[in-house]
Structure formats: structure tokens, C-alpha cells
Protein backbone atom coordinates (compact mmCIF):
# COMPACT_ATOMS: atom_id res chain seq x y z
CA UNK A 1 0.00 0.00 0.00
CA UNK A 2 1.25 3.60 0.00
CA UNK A 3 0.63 6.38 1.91
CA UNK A 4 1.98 9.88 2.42
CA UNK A 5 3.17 11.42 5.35
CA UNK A 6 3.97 14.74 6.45
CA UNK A 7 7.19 15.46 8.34
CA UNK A 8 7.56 18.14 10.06
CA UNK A 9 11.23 17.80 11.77
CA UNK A 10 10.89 21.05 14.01
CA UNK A 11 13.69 22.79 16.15
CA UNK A 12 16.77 21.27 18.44
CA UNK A 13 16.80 17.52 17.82
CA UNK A 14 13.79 17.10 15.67
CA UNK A 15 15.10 16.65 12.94
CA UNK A 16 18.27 13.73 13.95
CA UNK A 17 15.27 12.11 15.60
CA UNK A 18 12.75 12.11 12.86
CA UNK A 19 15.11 10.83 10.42
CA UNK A 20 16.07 7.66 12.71
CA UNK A 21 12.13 6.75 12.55
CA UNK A 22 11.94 7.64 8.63
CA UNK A 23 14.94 5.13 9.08
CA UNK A 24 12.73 2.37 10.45
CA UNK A 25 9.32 3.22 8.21
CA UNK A 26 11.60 2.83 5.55
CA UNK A 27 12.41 -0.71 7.12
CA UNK A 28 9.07 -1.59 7.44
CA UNK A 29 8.13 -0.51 4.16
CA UNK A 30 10.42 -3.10 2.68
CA UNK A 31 9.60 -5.49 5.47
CA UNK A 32 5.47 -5.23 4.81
CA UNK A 33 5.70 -4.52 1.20
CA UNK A 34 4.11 -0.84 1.87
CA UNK A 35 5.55 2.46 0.12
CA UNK A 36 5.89 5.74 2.31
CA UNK A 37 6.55 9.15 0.73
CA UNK A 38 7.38 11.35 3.30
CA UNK A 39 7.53 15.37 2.79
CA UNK A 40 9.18 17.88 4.94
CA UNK A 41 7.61 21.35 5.93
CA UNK A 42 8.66 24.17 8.20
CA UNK A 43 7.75 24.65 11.74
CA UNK A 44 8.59 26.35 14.98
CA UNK A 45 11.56 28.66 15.65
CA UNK A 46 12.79 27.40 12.11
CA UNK A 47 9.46 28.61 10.52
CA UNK A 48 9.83 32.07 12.39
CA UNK A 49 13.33 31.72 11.34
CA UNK A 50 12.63 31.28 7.17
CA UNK A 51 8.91 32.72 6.91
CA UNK A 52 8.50 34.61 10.08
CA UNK A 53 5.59 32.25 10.79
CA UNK A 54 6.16 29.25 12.48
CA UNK A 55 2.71 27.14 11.30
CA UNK A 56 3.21 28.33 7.79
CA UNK A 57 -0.11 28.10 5.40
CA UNK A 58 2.00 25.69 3.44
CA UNK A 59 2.90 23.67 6.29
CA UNK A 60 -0.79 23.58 6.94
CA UNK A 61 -1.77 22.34 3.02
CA UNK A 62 0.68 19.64 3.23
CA UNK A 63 -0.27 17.60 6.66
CA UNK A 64 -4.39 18.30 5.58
CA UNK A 65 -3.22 16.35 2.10
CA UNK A 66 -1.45 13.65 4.42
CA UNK A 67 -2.21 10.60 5.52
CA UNK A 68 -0.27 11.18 8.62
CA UNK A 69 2.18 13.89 10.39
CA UNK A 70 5.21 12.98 11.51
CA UNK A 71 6.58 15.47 14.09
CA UNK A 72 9.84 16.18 15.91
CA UNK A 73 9.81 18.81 18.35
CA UNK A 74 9.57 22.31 18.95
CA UNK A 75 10.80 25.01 20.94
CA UNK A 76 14.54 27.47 20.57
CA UNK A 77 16.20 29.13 23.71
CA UNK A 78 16.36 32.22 22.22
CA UNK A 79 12.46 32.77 22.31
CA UNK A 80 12.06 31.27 25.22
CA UNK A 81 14.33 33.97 26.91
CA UNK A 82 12.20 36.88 25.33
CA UNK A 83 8.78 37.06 26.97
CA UNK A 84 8.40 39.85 25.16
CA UNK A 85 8.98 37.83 21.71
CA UNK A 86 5.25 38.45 19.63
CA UNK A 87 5.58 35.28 17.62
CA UNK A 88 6.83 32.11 19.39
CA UNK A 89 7.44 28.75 18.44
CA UNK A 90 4.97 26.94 20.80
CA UNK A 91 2.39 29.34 18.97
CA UNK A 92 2.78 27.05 16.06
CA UNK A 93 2.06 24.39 18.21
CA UNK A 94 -0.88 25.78 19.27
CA UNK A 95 -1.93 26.68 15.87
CA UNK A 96 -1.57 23.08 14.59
CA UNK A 97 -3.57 21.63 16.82
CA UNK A 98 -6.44 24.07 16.19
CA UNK A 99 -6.30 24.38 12.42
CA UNK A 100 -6.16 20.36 12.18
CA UNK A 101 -8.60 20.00 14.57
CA UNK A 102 -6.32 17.81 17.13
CA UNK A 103 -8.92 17.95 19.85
CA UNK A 104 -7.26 14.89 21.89
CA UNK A 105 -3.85 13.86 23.09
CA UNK A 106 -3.14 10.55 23.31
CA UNK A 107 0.16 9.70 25.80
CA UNK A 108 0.66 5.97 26.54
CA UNK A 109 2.84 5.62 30.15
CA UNK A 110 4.67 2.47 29.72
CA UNK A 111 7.45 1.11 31.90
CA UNK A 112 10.32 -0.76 30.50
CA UNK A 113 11.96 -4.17 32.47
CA UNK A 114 15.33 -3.11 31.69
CA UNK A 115 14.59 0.61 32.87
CA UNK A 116 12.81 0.26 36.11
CA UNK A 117 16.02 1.27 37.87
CA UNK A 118 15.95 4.43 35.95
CA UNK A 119 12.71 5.40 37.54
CA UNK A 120 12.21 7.83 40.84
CA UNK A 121 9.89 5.52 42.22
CA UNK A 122 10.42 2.29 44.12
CA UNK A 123 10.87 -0.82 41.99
CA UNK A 124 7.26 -2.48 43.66
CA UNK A 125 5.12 0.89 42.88
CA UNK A 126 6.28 1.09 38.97
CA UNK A 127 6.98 -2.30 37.84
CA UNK A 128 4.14 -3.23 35.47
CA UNK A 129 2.48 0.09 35.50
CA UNK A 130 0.93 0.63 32.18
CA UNK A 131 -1.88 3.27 31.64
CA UNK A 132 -3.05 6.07 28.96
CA UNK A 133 -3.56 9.52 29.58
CA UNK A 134 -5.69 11.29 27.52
CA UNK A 135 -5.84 14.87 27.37
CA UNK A 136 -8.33 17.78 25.27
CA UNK A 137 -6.10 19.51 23.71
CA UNK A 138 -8.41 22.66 21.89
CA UNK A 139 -10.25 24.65 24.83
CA UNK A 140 -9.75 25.11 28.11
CA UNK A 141 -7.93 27.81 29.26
CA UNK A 142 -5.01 27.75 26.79
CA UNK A 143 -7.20 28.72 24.15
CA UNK A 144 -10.42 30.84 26.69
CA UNK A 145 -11.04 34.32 25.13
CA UNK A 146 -10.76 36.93 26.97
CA UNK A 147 -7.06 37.29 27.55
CA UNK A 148 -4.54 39.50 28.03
CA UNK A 149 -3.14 42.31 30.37
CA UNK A 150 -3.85 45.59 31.64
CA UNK A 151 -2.37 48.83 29.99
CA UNK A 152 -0.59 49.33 33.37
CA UNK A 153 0.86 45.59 32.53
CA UNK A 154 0.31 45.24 36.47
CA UNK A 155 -2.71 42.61 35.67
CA UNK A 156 -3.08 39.80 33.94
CA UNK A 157 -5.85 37.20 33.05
CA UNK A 158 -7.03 34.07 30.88
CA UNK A 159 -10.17 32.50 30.80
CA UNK A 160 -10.88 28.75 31.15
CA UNK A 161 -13.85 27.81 28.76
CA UNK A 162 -15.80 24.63 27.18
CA UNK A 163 -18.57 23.55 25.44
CA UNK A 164 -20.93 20.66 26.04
CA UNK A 165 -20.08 19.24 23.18
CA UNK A 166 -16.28 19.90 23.47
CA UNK A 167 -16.27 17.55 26.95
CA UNK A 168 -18.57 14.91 25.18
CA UNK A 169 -16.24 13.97 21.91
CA UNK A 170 -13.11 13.58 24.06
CA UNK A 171 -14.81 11.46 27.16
CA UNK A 172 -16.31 9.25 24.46
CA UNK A 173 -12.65 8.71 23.47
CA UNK A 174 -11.48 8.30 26.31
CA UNK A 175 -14.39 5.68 27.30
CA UNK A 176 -13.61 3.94 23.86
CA UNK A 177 -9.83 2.89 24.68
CA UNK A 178 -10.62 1.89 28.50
CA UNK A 179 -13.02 -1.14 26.20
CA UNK A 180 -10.31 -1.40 24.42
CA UNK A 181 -8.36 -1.77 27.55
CA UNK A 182 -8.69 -3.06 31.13
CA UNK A 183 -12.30 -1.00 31.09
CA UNK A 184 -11.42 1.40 33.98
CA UNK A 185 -11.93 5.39 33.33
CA UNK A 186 -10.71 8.01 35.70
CA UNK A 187 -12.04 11.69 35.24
CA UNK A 188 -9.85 13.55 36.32
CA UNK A 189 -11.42 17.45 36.98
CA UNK A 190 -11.49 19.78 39.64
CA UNK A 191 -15.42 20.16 39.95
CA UNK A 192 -15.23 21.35 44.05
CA UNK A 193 -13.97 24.77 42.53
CA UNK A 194 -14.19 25.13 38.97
CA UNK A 195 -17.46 25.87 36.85
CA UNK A 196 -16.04 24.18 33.86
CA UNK A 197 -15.07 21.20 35.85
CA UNK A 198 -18.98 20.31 37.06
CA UNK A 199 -19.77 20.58 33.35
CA UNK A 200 -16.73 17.86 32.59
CA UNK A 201 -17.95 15.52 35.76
CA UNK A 202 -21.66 17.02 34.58
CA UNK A 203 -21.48 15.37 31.32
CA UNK A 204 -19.37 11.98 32.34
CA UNK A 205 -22.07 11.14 34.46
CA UNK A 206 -25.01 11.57 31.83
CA UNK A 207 -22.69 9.38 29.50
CA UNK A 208 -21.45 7.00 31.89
CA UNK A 209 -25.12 4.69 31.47
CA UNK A 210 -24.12 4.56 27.59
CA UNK A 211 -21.36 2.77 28.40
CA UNK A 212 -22.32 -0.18 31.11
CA UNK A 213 -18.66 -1.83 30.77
CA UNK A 214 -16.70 0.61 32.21
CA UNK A 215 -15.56 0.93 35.75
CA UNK A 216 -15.77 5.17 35.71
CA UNK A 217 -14.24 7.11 39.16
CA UNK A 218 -13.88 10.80 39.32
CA UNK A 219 -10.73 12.29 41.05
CA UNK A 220 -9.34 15.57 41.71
CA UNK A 221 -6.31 17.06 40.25
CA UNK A 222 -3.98 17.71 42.95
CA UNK A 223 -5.66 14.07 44.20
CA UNK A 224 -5.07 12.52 40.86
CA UNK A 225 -1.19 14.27 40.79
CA UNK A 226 -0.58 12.30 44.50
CA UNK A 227 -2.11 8.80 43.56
CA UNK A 228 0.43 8.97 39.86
CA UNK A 229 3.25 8.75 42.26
CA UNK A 230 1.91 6.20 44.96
CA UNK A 231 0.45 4.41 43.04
CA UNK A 232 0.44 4.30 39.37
CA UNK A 233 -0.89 0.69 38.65
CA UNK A 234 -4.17 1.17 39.48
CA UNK A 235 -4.55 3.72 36.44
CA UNK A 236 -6.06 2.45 33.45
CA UNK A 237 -7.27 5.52 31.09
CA UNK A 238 -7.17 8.60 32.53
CA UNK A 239 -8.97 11.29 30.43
CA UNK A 240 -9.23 15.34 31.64
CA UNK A 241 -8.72 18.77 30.36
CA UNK A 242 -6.04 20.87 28.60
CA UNK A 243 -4.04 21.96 31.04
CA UNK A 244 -5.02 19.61 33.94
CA UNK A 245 -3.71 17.06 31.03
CA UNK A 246 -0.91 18.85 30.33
CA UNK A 247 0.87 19.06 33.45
CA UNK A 248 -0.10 15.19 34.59
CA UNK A 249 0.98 13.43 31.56
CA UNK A 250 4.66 15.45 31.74
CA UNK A 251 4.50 14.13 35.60
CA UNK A 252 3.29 10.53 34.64
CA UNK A 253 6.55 9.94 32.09
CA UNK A 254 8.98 10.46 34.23
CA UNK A 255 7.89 7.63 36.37
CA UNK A 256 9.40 5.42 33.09
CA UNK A 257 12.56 6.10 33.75
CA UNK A 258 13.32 8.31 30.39
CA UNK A 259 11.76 10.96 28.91
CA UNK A 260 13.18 9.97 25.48
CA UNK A 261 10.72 6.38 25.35
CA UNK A 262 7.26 7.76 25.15
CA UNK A 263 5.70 8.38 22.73
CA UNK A 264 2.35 10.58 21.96
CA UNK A 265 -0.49 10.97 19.41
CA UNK A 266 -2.91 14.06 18.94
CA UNK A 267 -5.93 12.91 17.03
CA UNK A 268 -8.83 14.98 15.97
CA UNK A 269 -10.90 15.98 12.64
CA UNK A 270 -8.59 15.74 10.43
CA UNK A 271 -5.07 14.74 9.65
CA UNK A 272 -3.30 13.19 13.12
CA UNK A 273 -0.33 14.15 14.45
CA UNK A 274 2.72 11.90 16.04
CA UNK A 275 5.76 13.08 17.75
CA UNK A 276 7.60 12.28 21.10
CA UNK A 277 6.54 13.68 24.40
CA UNK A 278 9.82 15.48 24.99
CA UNK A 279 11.02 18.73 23.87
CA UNK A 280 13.76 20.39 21.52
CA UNK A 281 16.43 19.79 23.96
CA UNK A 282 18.65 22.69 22.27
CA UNK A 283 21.83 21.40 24.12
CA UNK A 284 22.18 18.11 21.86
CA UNK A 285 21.21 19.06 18.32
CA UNK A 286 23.46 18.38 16.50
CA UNK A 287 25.81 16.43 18.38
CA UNK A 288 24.29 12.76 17.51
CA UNK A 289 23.45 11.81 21.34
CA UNK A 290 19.69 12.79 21.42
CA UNK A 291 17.52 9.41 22.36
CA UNK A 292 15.18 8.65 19.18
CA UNK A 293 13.50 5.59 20.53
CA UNK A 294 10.08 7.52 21.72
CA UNK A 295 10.38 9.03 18.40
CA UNK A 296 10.38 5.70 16.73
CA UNK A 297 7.51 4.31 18.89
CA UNK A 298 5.28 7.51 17.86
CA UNK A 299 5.92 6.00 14.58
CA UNK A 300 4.07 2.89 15.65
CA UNK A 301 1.42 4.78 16.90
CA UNK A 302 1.33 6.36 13.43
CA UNK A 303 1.08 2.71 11.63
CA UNK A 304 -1.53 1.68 13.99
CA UNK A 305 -3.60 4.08 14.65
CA UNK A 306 -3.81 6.48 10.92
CA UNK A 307 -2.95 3.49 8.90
CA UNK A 308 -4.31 0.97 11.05
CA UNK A 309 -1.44 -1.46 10.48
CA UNK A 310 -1.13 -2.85 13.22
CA UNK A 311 1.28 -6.00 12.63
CA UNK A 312 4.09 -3.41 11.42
CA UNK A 313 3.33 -0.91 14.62
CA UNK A 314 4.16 -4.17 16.94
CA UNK A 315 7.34 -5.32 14.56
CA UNK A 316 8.77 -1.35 15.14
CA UNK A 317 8.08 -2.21 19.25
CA UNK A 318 9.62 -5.35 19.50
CA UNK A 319 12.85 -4.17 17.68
CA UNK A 320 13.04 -1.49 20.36
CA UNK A 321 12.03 -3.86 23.10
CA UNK A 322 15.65 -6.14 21.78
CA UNK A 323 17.44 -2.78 21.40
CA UNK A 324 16.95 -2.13 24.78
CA UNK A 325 17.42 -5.75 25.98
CA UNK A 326 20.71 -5.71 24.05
CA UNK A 327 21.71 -2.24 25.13
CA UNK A 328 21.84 -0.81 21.58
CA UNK A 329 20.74 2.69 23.21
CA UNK A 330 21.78 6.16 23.63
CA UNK A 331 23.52 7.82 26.71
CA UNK A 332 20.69 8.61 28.25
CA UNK A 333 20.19 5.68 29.41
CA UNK A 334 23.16 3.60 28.78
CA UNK A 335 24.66 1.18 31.52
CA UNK A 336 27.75 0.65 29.24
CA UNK A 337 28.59 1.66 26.10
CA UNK A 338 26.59 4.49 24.34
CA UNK A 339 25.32 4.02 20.58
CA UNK A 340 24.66 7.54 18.39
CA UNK A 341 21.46 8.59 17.22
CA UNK A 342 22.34 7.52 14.49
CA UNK A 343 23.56 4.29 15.21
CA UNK A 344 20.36 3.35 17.11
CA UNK A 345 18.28 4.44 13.94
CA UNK A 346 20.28 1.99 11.99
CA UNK A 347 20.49 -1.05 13.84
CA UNK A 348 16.72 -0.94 14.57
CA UNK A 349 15.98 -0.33 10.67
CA UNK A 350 18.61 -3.15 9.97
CA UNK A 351 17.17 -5.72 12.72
CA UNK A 352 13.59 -4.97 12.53
């Protein structure tokens, strides 16, 4: 079959760690008999950089035309040390996700045998934890109207706003992968304070009947931000708002061990989106050292879940199950010697 993906390599390491998963498509093209084109486009601080817009209309054309987007990272230090900068890479970000309509983030929290040392936590709490976070990713309060600050520049305010309908299409996600799953649902919400809250644990409850197989429990943020770290295993799906989502799925990955092995999907109207759940790290681009495995396993997530081939997604996670096993890894989480980006890419895309 062939398909067409978008590739948007980004700022800092995208675009070494985007090439080591075009690396491994390529692989399982040949493998599965399958032919990927893949085209590049501008975003970010590189955007800005070129076009002075860092979600060019262009960039925009090519991932609706896609199949899938393939994305690296974004973010440059040099912005983020202006806060008075008026265009910013994560504004490209931000634009993305509303003009493709990515109204859901999709973060699988795996924990690796071989890394369980790695991780914060105890051996006992981690081992074996294995949930999915899902997170809206359109409204809420990154995206409320009004916003802004006072002429004085002495105040400053965002609102926090959602529709009905807004809170339905993401919980019905998020109750359609707990059947997929172990058929537990958390809500996660802060509903003893917040208006828009009530209507999230409003609306859960008036859909909850729909769907008789799930196990549903509502928690509280700061709650739900405790129980991650004592004890992660009893989360199966875990679905809440923007920036509730945002700040517990960054929390949630680190109990892995690495930041550099999860990946991510944002799904929505139109074309999806794939990329790893870490940032730009500026420090290592260029210097062949950045981690591409969670890079490589969004790729998965792209087979399986845009081209819904799933037999190639689970050959791409095995090879990176052995790499690990075998050590073939970078230095981030190296117990010996330490393999290149590079070199990683390759041996997966040569033992796949």
C-alpha cells in the first residue's frame, strides 16, 4: 500500500530524531511490502526563522493532504528567553492543533523491564504500571477568550472555557480505549472549585449509562497528581482537560525512567499528528546523542492508529524492546557503552 506522510522535523533535535524513525518506516516498508513518501515542511523557531511564521499556510496544506504527520519537536532558547517575543514557536504548536482539529492527546505511560532502575519511584510501585492519559487539547484555558493584560501591565488574566459538546467527543474517546483496555476510566477534573469542571464531571455522568462496561471514578487534580506517584498501577485511562492534562501526563513519564521512550499521538478531525513527548532539547542538536526511541515508537502509533497497520506498529516495538534488551541505546540511558542517534536508527531499521 502507500501512503503519504507529512514530516515536520521542528527545532533542536527534531530533525536527527525524525530521520532515525523515517529510518525504520523505511524498514518496514520493505519489510510489509508498503511504500511511504514522506515530505518535509517548516515549523517552529525554524518557521519564524525562514517565513517569520512558524505554522506556515504551506505547512498547513501539506499535513491536511497527508495521511499522517510525523513530528519532531519544537521550541529554541532564544524565544524562550524573550517574553516579550510576539511570535513564538509553541504558537505554532498551538496553531496546529487548532487548524487540524487535534482535539485529543493521546500519551501511553509504559514502563520498561530493563529501565525500572531508571525510575524515581520504588521498583514495587512502577513495575508493570501501564496506563493512557488522555488529554483535550483545543479549549480550556489555553485557548479561553478573553485574555490579556492591563495597559498598566500590572494585571493579567485568561479564561478557562468549554462547550458541552467539546467535553462529550473527548470522554467518548477516552471511554472507547478503557473497552479497548482493562475497562477502567478516571475523570480527572477539579469540579469542588471550577465551573467548567462540574460541566466535565456534569457530562461523564449523563454518558457514563451509555457505556455499562466501564468501571468510571472521578478524582481531583492535585488528588489525581498524589495517587500517579503512589500508586500508578491502578490507572487504566485517565482522560481530563487541557491543562489539567498537560501538566499530569509530563508528571506521569517520568515515572518510566526516560523521557526519550514515550511516545504521543494528537488525534482529531482531520489529519493526526505523532511526535515524542519530549522537547527540543537545544543542548544536543546536533551532536548525535539525542535518544530517538520515543520518536520511533510515535511512529508505531502512526502505523496503527492512521494506517491501522497494526502487525508493522508491533514489529517497530519489539525491535526497540531487543534494542533495549541488548543495550543498543543512547547515553541517556546507557549502563555501558553508548550508541549515536544515528547508530540506534540503523540497527533498529537493519534488525527490525
Amino acid at each position: 500500500m502507500d501512503f503519504n506522510i507529512a514530516v515536520l522535523p521542528g527545532d533542536g533535535i527534531g530533525p536527527e530524531i525524525v530521520e532515525q524513525a523515517i529510518k525504520v518506516l523505511k524498514a518496514v516498508g520493505v519489510k510489509f511490502n508498503h511504500t511511504f513518501s514522506f515530505t518535509e515542511a517548516l515549523v517552529g523557531a525554524t518557521a519564524i526563522d525562514q517565513v517569520g511564521d512558524p505554522f506556515p499556510e504551506e505547512t498547513l496544506q501539506l499535513c491536511m493532504k497527508s495521511d499522517a504527520v510525523l513530528f519532531g519537536a519544537i521550541g529554541d532558547p532564544k524565544y524562550d528567553n524573550d517574553p516579550k517575543a510576539k511570535v513564538r514557536p509553541e504558537q505554532g504548536l498551538l496553531a496546529m492543533r487548532k487548524k487540524l482539529g487535534l482535539y485529543a492527546n493521546i500519551r501511553p505511560v509504559t514502563t520498561f523491564p530493563s529501565l525500572i532502575h531508571k525510575s524515581p519511584l520504588r521498583k514495587d510501585l512502577v513495575e508493570g504500571a501501564d496506563f493512557v492519559v488522555i488529554r483535550e487539547l483545543t479549549g480550556g484555558i489555553y485557548f479561553g477568550e478573553p485574555r490579556g493584560r492591563s495597559e498598566d501591565l500590572n494585571t493579567a488574566y485568561d479564561t478557562c472555557v468549554y462547550t458541552r459538546p467539546e467535553v462529550e467527543r473527548i470522554l467518548k474517546l477516552g471511554f472507547e480505549y478503557a473497552a479497548k483496555r482493562d475497562k477502567r476510566l478516571t475523570v480527572v477534573d477539579k469540579a469542588n472549585v471550577l465551573a467548567t469542571s462540574r460541566l466535565w464531571r456534569e457530562t461523564a455522568q449523563e454518558m457514563t449509562p451509555s457505556f455499562p462496561e466501564i468501571e468510571v471514578d472521578y478524582m481531583f487534580v492535585d488528588n489525581a497528581a498524589m495517587q500517579i506517584i503512589q500508586w500508578p498501577k491502578k490507572f487504566d485511562v485517565m482522560v481530563t482537560e487541557n491543562m489539567f492534562g498537560d501538566i499530569l501526563s509530563d508528571e506521569a513519564s517520568v515515572i518510566t525512567g526516560s523521557l526519550g521512550l514515550l511516545p504521543s499521538a494528537s488525534v482529531g478531525i482531520h489529519t493526526s499528528v505523532f511526535e515524542p513527548i519530549h522537547g527540543s532539547y537545544p543542548q544536543a542538536a546536533g551532536k548525535d546523542i539525542a535518544n530517538p526511541l520515543a520518536t520511533i515508537l510515535s511512529a508505531a502509533m502512526l502505523l496503527e492508529i492512521s494506517l491501522d497497520l497494526s502487525e508493522e506498529a508491533a514489529a517497530i516495538r519489539n525491535v526497540v524492546d531487543r534494542s533495549m534488551d541488548e543495550g543498543i541505546v543512547t547515553e541517556d540511558i546507557s549502563e555501558g557503552k553508548a550508541y549515536k542517534t544515528s547508530e540506534v536508527g540503523s540497527w533498529l531499521s537493519e534488525n527490525l
